[in-house]
ModelCIF file with pLDDT and N, C-alpha, C, O atoms, coordinates in Angstrom:
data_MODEL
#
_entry.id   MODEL 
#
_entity.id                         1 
_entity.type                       polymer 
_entity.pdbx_number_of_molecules   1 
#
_entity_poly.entity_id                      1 
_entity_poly.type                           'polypeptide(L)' 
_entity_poly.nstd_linkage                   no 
_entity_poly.nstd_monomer                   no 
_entity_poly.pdbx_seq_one_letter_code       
;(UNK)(UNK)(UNK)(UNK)(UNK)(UNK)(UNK)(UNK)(UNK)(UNK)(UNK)(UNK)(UNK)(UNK)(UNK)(UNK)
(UNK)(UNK)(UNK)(UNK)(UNK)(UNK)(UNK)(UNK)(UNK)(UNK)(UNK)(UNK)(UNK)(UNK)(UNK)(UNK)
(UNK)(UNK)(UNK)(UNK)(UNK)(UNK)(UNK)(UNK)(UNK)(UNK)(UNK)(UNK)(UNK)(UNK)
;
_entity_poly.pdbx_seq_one_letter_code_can   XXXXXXXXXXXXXXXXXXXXXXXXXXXXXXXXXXXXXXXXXXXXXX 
_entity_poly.pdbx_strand_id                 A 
#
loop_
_entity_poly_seq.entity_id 
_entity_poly_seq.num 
_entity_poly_seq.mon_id 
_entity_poly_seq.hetero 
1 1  UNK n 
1 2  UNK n 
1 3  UNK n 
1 4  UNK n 
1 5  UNK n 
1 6  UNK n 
1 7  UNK n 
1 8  UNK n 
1 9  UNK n 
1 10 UNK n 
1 11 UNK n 
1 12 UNK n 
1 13 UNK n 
1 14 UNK n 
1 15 UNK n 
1 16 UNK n 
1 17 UNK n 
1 18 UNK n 
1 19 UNK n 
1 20 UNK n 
1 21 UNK n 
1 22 UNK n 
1 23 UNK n 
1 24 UNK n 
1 25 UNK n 
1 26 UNK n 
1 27 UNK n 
1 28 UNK n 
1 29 UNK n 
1 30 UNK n 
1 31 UNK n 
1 32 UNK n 
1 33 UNK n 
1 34 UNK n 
1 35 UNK n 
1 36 UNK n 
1 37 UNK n 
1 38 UNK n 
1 39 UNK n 
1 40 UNK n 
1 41 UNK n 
1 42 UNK n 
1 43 UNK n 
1 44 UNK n 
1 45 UNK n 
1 46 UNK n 
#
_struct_asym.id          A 
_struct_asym.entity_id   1 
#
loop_
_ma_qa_metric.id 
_ma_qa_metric.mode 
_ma_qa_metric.name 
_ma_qa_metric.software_group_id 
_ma_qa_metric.type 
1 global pLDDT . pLDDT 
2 local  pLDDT . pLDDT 
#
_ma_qa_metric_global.metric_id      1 
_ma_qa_metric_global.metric_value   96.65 
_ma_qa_metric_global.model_id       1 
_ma_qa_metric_global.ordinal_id     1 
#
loop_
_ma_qa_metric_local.label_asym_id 
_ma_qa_metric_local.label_comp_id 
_ma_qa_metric_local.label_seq_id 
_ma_qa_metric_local.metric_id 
_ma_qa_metric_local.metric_value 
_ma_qa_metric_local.model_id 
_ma_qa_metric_local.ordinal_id 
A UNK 1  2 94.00 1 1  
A UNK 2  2 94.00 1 2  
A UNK 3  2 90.00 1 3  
A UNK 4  2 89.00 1 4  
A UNK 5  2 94.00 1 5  
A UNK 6  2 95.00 1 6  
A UNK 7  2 97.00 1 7  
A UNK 8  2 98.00 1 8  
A UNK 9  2 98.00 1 9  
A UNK 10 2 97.00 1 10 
A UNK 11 2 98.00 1 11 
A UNK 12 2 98.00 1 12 
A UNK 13 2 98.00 1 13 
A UNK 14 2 97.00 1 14 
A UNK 15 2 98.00 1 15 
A UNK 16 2 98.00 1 16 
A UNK 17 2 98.00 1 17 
A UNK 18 2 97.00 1 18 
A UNK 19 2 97.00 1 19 
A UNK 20 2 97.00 1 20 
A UNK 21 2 96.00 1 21 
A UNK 22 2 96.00 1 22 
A UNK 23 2 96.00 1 23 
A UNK 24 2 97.00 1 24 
A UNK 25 2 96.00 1 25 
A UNK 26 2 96.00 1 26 
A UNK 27 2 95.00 1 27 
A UNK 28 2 96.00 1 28 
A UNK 29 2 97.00 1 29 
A UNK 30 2 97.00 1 30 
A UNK 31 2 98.00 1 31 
A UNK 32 2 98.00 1 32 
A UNK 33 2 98.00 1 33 
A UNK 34 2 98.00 1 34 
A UNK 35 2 97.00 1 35 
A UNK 36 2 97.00 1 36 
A UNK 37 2 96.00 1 37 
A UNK 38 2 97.00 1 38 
A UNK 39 2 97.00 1 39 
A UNK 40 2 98.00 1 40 
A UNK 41 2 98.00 1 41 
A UNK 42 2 98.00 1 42 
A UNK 43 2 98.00 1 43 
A UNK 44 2 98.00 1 44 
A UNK 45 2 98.00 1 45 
A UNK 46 2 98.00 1 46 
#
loop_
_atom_site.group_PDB 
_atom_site.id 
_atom_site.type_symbol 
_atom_site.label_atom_id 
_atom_site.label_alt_id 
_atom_site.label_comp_id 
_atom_site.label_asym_id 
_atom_site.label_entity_id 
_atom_site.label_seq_id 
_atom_site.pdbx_PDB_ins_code 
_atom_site.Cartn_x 
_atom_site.Cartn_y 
_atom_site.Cartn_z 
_atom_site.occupancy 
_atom_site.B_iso_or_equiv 
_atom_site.pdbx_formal_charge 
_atom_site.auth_seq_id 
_atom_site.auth_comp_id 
_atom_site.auth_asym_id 
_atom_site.auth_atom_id 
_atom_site.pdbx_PDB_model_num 
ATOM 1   N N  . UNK A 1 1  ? -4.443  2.930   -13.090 1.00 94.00 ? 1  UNK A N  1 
ATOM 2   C CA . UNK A 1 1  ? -4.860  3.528   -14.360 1.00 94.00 ? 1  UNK A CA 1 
ATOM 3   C C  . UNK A 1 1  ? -6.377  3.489   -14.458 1.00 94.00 ? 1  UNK A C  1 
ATOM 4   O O  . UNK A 1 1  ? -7.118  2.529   -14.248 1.00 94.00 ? 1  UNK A O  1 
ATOM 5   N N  . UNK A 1 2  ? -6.605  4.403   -14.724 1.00 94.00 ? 2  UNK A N  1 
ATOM 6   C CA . UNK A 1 2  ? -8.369  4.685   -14.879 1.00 94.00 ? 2  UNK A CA 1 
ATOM 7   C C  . UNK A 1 2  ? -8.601  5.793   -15.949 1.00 94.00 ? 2  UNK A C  1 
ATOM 8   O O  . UNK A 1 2  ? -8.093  6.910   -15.852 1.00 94.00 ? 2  UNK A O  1 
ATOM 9   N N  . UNK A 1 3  ? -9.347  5.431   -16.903 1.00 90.00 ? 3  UNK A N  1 
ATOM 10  C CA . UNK A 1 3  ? -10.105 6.649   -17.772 1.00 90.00 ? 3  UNK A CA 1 
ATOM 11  C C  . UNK A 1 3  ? -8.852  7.594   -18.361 1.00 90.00 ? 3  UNK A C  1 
ATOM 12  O O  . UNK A 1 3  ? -8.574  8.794   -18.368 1.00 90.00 ? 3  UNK A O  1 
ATOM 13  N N  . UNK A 1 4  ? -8.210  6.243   -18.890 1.00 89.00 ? 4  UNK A N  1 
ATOM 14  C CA . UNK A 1 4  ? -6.967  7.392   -20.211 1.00 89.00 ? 4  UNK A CA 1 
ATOM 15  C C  . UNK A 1 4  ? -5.862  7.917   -19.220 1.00 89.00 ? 4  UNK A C  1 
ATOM 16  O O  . UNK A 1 4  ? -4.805  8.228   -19.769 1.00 89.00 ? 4  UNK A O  1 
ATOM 17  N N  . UNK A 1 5  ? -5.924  8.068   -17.859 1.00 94.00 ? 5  UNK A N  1 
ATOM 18  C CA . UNK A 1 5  ? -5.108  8.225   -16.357 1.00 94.00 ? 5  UNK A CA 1 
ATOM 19  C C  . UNK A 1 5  ? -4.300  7.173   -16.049 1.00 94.00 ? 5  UNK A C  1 
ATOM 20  O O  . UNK A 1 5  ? -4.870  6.191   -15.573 1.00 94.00 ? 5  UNK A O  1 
ATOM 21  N N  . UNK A 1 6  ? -3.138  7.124   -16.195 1.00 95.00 ? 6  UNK A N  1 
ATOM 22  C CA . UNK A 1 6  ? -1.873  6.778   -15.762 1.00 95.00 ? 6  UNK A CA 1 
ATOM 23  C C  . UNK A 1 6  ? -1.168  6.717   -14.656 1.00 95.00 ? 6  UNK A C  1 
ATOM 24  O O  . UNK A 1 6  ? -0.564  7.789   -14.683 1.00 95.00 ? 6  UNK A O  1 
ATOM 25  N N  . UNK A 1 7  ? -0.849  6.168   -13.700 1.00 97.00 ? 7  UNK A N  1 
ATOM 26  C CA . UNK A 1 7  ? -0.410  6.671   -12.382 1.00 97.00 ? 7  UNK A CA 1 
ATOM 27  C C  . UNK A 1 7  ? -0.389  7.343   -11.368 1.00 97.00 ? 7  UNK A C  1 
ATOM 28  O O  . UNK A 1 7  ? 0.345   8.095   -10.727 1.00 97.00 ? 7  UNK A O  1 
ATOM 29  N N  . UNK A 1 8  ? -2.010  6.611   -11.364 1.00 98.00 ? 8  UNK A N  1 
ATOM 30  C CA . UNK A 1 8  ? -2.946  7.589   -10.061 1.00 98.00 ? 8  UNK A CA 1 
ATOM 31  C C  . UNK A 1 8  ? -2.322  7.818   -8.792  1.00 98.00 ? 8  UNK A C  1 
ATOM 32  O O  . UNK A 1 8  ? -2.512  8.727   -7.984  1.00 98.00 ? 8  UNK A O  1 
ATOM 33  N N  . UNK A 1 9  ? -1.194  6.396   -8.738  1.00 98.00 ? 9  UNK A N  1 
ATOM 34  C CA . UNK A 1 9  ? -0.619  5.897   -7.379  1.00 98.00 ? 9  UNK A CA 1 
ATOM 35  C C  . UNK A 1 9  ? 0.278   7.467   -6.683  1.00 98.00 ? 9  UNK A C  1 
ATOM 36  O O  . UNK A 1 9  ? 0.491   7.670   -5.487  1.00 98.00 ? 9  UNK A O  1 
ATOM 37  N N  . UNK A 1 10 ? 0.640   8.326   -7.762  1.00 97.00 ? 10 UNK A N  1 
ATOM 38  C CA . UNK A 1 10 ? 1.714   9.227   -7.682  1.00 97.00 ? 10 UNK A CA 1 
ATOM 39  C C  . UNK A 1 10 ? 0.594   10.146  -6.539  1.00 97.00 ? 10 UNK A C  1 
ATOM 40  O O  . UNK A 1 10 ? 1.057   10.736  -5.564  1.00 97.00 ? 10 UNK A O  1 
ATOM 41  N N  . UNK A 1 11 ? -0.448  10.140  -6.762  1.00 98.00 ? 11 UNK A N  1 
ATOM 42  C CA . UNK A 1 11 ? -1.377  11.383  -5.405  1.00 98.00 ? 11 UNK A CA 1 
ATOM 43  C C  . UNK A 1 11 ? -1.347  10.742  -3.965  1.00 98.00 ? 11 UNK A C  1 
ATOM 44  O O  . UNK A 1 11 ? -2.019  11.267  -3.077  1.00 98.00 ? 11 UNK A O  1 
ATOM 45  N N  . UNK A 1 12 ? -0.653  9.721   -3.731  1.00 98.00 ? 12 UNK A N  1 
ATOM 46  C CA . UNK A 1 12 ? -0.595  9.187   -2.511  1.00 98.00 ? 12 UNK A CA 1 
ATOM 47  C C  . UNK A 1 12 ? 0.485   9.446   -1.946  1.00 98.00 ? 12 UNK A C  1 
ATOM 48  O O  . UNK A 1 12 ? 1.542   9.473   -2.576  1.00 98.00 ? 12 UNK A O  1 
ATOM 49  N N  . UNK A 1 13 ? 0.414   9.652   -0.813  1.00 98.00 ? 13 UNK A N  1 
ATOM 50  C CA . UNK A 1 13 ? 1.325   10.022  -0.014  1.00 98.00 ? 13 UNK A CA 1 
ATOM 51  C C  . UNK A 1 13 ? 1.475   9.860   1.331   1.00 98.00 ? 13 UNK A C  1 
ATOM 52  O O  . UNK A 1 13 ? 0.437   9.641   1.957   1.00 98.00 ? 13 UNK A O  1 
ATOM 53  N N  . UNK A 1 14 ? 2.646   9.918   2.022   1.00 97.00 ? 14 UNK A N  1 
ATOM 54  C CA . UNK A 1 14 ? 2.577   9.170   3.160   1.00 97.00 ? 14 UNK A CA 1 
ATOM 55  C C  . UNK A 1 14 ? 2.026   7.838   3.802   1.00 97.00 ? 14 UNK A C  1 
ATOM 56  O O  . UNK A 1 14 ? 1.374   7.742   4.842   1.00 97.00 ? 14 UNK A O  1 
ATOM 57  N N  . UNK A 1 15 ? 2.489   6.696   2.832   1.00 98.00 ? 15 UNK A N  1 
ATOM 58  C CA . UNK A 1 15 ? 1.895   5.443   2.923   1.00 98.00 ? 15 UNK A CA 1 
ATOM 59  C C  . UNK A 1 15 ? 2.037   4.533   4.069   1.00 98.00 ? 15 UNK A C  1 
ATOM 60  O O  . UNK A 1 15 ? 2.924   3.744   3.741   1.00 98.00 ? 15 UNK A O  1 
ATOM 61  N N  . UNK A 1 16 ? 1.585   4.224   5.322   1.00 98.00 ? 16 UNK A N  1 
ATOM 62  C CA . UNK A 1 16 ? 1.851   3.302   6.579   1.00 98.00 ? 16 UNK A CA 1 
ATOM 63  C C  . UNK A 1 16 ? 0.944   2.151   6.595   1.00 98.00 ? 16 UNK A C  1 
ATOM 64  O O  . UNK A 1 16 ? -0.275  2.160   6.423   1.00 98.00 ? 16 UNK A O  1 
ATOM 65  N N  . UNK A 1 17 ? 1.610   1.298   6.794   1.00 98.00 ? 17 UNK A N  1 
ATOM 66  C CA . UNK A 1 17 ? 0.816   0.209   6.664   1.00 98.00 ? 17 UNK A CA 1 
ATOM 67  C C  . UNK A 1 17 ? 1.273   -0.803  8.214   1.00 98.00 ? 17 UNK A C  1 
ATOM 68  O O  . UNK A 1 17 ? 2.408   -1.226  7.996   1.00 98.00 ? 17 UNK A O  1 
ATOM 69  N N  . UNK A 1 18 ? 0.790   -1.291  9.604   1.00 97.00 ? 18 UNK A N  1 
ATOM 70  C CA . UNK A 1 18 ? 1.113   -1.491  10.445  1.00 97.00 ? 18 UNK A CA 1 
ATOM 71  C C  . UNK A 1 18 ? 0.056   -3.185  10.451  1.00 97.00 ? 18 UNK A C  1 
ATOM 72  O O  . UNK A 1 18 ? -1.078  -3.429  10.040  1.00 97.00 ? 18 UNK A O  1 
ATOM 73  N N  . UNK A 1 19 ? 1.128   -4.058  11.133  1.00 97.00 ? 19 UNK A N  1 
ATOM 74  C CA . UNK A 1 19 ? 0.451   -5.530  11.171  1.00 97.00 ? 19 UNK A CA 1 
ATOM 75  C C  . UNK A 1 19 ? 1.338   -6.716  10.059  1.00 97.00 ? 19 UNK A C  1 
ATOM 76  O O  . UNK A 1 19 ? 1.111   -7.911  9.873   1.00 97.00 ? 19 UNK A O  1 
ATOM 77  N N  . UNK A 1 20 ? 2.411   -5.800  9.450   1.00 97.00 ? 20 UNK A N  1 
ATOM 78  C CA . UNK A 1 20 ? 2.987   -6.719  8.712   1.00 97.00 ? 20 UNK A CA 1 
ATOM 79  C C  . UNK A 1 20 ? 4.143   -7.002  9.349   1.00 97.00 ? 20 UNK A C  1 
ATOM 80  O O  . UNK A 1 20 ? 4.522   -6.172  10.175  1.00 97.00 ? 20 UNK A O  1 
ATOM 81  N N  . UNK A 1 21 ? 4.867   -8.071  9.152   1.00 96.00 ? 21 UNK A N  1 
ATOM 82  C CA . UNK A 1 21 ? 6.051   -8.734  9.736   1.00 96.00 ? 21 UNK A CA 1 
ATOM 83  C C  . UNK A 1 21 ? 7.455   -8.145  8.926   1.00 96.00 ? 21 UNK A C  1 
ATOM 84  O O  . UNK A 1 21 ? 8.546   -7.864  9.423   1.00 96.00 ? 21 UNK A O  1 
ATOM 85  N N  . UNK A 1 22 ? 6.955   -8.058  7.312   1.00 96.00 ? 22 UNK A N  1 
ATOM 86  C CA . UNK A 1 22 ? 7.710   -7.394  7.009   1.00 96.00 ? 22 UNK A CA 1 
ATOM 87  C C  . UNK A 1 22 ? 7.270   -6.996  5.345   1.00 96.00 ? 22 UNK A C  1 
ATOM 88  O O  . UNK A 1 22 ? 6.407   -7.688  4.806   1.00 96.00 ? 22 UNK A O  1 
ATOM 89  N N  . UNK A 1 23 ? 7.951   -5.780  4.537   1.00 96.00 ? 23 UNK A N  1 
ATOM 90  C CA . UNK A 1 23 ? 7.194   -5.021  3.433   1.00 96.00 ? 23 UNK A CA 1 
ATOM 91  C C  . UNK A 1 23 ? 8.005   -5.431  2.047   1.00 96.00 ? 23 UNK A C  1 
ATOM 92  O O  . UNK A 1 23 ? 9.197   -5.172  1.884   1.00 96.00 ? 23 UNK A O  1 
ATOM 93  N N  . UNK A 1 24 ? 6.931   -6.309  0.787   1.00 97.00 ? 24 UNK A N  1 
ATOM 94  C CA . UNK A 1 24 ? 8.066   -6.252  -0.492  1.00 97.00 ? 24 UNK A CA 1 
ATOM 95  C C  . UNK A 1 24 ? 7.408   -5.722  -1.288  1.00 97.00 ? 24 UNK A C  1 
ATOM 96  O O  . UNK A 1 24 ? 6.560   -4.882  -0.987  1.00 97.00 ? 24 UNK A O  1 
ATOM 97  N N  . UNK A 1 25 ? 7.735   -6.215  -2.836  1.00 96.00 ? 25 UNK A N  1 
ATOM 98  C CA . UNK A 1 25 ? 6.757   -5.232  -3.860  1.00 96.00 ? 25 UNK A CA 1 
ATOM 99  C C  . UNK A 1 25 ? 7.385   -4.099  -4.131  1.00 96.00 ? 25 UNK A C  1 
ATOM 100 O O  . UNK A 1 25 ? 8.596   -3.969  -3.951  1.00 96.00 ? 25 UNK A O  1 
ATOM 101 N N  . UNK A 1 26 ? 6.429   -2.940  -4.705  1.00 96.00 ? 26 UNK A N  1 
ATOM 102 C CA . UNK A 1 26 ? 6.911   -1.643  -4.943  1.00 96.00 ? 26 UNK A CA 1 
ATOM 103 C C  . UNK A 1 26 ? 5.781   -0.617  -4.605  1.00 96.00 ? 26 UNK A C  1 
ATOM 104 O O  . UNK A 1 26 ? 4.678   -1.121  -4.812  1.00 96.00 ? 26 UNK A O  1 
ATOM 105 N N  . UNK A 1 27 ? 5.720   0.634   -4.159  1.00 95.00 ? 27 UNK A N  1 
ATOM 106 C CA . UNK A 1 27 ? 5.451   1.711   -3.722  1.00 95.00 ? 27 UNK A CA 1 
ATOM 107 C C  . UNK A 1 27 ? 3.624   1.335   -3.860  1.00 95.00 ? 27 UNK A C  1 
ATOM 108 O O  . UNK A 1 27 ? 2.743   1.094   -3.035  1.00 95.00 ? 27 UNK A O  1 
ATOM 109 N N  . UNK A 1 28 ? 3.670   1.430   -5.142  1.00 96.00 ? 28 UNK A N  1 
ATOM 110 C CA . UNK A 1 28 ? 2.004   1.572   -5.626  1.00 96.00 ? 28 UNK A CA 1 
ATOM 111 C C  . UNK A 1 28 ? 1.559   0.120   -5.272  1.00 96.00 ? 28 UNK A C  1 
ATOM 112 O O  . UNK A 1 28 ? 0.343   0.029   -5.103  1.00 96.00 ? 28 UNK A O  1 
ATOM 113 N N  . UNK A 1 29 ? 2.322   -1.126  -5.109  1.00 97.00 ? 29 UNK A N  1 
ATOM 114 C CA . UNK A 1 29 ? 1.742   -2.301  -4.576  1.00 97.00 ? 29 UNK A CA 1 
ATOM 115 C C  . UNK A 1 29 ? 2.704   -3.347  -3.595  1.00 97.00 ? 29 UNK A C  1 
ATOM 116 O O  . UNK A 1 29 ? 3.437   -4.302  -3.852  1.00 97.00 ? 29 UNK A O  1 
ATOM 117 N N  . UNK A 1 30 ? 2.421   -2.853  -2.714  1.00 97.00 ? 30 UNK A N  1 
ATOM 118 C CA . UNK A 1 30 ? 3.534   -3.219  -1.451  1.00 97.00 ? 30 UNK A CA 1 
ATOM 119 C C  . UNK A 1 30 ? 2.729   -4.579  -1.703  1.00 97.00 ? 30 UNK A C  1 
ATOM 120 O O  . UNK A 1 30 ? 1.643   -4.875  -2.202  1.00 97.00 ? 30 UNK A O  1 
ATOM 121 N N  . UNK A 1 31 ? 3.854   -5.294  -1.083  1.00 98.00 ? 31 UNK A N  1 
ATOM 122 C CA . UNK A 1 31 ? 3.281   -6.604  -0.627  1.00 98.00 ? 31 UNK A CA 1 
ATOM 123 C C  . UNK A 1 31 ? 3.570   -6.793  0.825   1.00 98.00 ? 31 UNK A C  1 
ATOM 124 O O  . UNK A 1 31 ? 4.736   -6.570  1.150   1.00 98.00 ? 31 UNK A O  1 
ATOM 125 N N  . UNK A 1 32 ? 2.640   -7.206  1.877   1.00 98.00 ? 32 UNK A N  1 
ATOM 126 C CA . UNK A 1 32 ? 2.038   -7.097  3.033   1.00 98.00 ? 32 UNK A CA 1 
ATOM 127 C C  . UNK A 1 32 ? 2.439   -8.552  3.503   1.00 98.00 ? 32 UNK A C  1 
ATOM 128 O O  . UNK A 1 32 ? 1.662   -9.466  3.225   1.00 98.00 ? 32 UNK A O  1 
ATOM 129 N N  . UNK A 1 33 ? 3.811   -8.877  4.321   1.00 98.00 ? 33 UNK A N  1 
ATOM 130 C CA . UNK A 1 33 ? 3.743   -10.139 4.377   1.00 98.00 ? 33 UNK A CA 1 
ATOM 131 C C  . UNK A 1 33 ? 3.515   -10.185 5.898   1.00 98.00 ? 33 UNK A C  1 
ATOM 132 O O  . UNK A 1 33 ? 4.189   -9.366  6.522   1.00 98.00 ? 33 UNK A O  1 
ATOM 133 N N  . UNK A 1 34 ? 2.667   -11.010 6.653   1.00 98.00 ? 34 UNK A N  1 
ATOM 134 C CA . UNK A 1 34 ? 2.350   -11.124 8.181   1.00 98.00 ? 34 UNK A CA 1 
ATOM 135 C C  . UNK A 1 34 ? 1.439   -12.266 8.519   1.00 98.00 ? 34 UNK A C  1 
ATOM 136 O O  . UNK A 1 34 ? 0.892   -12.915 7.627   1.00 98.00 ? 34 UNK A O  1 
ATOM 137 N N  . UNK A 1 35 ? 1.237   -12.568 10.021  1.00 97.00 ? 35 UNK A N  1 
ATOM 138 C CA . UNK A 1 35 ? 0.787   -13.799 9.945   1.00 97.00 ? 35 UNK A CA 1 
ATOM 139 C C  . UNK A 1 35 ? -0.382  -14.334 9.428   1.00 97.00 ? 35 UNK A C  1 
ATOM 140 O O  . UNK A 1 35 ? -1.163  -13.383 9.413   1.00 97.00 ? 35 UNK A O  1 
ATOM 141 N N  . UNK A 1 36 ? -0.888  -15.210 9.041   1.00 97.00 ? 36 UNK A N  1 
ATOM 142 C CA . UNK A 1 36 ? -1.784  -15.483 8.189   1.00 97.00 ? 36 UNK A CA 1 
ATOM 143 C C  . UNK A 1 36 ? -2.897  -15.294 9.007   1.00 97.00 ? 36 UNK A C  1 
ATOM 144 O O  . UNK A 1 36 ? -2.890  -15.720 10.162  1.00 97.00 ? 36 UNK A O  1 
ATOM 145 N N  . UNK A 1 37 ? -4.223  -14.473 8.353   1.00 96.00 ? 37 UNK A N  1 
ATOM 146 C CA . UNK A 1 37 ? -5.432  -13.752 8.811   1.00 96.00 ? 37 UNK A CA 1 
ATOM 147 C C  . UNK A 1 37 ? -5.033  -12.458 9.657   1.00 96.00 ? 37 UNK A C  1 
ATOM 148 O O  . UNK A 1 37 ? -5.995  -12.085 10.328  1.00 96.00 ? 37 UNK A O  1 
ATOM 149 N N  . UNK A 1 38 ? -3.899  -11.665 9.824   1.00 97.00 ? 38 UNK A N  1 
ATOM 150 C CA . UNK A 1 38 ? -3.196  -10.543 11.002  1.00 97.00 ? 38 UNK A CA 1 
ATOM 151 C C  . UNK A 1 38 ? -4.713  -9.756  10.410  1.00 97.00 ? 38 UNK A C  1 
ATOM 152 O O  . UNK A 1 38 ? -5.591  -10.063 9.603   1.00 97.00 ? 38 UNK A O  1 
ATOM 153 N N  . UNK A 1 39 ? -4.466  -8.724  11.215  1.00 97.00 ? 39 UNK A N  1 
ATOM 154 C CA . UNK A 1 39 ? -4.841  -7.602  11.350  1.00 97.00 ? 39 UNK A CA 1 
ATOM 155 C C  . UNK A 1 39 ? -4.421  -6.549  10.432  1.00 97.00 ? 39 UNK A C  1 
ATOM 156 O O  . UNK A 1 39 ? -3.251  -6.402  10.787  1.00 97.00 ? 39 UNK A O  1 
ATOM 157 N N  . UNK A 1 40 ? -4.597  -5.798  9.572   1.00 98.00 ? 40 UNK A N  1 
ATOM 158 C CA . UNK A 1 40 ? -3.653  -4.343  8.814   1.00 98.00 ? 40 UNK A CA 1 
ATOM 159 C C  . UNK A 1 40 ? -4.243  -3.587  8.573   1.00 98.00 ? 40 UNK A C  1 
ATOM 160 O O  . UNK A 1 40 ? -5.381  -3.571  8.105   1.00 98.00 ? 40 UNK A O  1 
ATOM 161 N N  . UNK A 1 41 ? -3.392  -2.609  8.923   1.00 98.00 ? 41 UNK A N  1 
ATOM 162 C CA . UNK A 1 41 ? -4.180  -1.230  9.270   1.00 98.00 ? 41 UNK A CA 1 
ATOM 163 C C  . UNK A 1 41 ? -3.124  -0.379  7.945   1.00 98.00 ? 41 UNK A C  1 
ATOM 164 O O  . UNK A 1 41 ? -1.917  -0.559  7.783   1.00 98.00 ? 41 UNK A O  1 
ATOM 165 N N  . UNK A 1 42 ? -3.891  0.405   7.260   1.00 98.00 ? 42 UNK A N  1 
ATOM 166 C CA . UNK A 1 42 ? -2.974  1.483   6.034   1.00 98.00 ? 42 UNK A CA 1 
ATOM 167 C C  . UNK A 1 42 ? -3.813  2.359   6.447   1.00 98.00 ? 42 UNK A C  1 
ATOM 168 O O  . UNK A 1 42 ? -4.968  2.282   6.866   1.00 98.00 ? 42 UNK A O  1 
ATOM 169 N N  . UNK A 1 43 ? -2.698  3.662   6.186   1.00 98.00 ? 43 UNK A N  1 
ATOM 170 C CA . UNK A 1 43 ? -3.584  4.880   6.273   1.00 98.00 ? 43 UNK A CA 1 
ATOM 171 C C  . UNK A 1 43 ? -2.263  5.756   5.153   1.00 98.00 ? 43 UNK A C  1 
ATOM 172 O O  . UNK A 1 43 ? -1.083  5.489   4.922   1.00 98.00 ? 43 UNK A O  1 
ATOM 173 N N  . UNK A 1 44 ? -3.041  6.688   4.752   1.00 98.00 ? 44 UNK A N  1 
ATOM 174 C CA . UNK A 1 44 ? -2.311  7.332   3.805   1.00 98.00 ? 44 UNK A CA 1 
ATOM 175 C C  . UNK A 1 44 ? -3.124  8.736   3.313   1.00 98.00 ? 44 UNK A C  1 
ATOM 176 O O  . UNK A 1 44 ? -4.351  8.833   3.334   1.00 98.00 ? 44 UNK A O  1 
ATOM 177 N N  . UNK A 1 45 ? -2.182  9.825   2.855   1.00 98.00 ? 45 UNK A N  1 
ATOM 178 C CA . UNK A 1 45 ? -2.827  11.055  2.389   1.00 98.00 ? 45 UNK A CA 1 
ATOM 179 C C  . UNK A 1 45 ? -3.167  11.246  0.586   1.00 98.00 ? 45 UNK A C  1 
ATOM 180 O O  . UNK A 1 45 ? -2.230  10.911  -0.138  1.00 98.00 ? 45 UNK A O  1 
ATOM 181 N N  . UNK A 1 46 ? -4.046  11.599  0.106   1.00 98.00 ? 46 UNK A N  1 
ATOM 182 C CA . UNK A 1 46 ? -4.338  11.861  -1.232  1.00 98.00 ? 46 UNK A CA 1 
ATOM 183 C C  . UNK A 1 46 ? -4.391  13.231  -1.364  1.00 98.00 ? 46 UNK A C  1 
ATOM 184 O O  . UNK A 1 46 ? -4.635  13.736  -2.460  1.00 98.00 ? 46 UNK A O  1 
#
């Protein structure tokens, strides 16, 4: 949410996120669980 904007998260698309062991949370805030200090790489389209 930014500037009266509501659910910016919805312009994202195609979300990958590589280096995690495994993914919880929800869409707009995954939670990234992997070994402690890993590496993670996200890439995604707006």
């Amino acid at each position: 949410d930014w500037a009266g904007s509501a659910g910016l998260w919805r312009h994202i698309m195609g979300l990958e996120i590589r280096g995690a062991t495994s993914l919880g949370g929800t869409y707009d805030r995954p939670l990234i669980r992997h070994r402690p200090g890993a590496r993670i790489r996200v890439a995604y389209f707006v």
